[in-house]
C-alpha atoms as a PDB file:
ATOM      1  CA  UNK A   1      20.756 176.980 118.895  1.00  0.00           C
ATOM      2  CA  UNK A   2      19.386 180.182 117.256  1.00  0.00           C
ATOM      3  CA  UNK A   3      16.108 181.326 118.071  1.00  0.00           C
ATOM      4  CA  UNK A   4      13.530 183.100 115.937  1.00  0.00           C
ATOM      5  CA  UNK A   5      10.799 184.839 117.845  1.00  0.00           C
ATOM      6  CA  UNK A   6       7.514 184.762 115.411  1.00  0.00           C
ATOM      7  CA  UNK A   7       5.785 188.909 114.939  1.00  0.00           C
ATOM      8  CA  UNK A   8       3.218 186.908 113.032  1.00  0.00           C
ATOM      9  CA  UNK A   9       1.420 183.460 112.895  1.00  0.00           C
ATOM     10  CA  UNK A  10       4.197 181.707 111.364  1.00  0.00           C
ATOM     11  CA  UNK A  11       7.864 182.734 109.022  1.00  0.00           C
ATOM     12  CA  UNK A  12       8.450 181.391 106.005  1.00  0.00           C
ATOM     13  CA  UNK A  13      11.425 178.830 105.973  1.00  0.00           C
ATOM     14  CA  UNK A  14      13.824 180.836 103.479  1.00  0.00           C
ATOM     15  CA  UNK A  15      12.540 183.800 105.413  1.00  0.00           C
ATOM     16  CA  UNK A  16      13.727 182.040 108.841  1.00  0.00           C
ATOM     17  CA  UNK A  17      17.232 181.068 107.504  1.00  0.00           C
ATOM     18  CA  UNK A  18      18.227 184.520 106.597  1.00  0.00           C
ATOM     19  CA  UNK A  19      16.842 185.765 109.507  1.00  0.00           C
ATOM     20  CA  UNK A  20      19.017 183.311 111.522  1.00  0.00           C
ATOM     21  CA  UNK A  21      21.719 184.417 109.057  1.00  0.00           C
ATOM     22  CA  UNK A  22      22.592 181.493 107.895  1.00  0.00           C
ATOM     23  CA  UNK A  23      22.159 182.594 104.581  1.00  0.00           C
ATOM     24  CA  UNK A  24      23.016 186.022 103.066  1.00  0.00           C
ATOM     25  CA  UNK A  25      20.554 186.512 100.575  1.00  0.00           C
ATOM     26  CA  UNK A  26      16.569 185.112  99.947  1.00  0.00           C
ATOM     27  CA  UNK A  27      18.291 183.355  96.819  1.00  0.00           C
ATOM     28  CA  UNK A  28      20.739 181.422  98.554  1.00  0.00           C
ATOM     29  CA  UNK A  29      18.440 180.293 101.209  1.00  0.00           C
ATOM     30  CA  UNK A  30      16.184 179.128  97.956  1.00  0.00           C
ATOM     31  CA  UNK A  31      18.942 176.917  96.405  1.00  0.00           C
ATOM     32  CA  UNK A  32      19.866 175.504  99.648  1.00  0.00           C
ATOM     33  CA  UNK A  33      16.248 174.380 100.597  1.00  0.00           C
ATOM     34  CA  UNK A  34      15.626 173.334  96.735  1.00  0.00           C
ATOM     35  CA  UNK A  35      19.075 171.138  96.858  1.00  0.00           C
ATOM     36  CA  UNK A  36      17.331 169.462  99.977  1.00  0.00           C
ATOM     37  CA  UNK A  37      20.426 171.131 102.898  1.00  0.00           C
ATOM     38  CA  UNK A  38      17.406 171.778 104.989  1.00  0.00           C
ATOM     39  CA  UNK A  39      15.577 169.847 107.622  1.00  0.00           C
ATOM     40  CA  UNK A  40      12.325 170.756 109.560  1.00  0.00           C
ATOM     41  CA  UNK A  41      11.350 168.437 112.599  1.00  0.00           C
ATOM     42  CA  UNK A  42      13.804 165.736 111.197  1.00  0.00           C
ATOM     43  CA  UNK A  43      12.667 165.606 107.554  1.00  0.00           C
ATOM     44  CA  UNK A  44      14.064 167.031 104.675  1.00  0.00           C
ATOM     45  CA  UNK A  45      12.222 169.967 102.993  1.00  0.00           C
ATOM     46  CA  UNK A  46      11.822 171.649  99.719  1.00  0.00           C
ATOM     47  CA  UNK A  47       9.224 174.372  99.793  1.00  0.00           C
ATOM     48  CA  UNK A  48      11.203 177.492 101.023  1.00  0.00           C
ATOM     49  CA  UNK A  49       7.718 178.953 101.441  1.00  0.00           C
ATOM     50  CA  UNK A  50       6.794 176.544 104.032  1.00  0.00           C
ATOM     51  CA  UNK A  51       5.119 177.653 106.908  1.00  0.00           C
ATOM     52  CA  UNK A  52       7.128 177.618 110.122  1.00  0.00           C
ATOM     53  CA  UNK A  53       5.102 178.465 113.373  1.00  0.00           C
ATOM     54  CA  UNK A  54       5.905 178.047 117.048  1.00  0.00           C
ATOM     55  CA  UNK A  55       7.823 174.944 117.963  1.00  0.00           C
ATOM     56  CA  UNK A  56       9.422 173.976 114.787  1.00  0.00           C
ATOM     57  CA  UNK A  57      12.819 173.116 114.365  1.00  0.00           C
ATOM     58  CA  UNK A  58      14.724 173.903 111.529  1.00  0.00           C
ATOM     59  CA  UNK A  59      18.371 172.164 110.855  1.00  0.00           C
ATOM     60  CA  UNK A  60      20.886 173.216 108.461  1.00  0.00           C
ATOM     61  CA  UNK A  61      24.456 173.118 107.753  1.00  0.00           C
ATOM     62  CA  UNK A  62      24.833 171.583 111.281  1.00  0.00           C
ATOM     63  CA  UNK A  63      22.850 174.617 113.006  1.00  0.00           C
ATOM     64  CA  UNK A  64      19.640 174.248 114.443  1.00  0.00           C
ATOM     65  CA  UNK A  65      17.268 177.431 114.616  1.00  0.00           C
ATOM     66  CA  UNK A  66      13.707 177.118 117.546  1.00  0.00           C
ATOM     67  CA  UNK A  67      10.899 179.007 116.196  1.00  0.00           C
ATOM     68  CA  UNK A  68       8.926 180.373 119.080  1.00  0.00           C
ATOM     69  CA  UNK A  69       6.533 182.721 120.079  1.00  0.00           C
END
């Protein structure tokens, strides 16, 4: 399990997979999320702009990335 320690309130969910690299670019990460690859808390999302904050999981590709303070 990867985990992302937050500098700010929350990350942004194409912002946390590259920063997890599990993507290499901001564009991949936004195909990937758009194609629905990417689960937060157990449910599919969409929005790579949605807001992760402290205690959200994020699964993808069989990975799993803890977003904590």
């Amino acid at each position: 399990m990867e985990i992302i320690h937050l500098k700010e309130d929350y990350i942004k969910l194409g912002q946390a997979l590259k920063a997890a690299g599990m993507t290499d670019s901001g564009v991949e990460a936004k195909y990937e999320i758009q194609e629905g690859l990417v689960k937060v808390n157990g449910e599919t999302e969409t929005r790579r702009g949605k807001k992760l904050s402290a205690g959200d999981i994020v699964e993808y590709k069989g990975k799993t990335i803890k977003i904590e303070l």
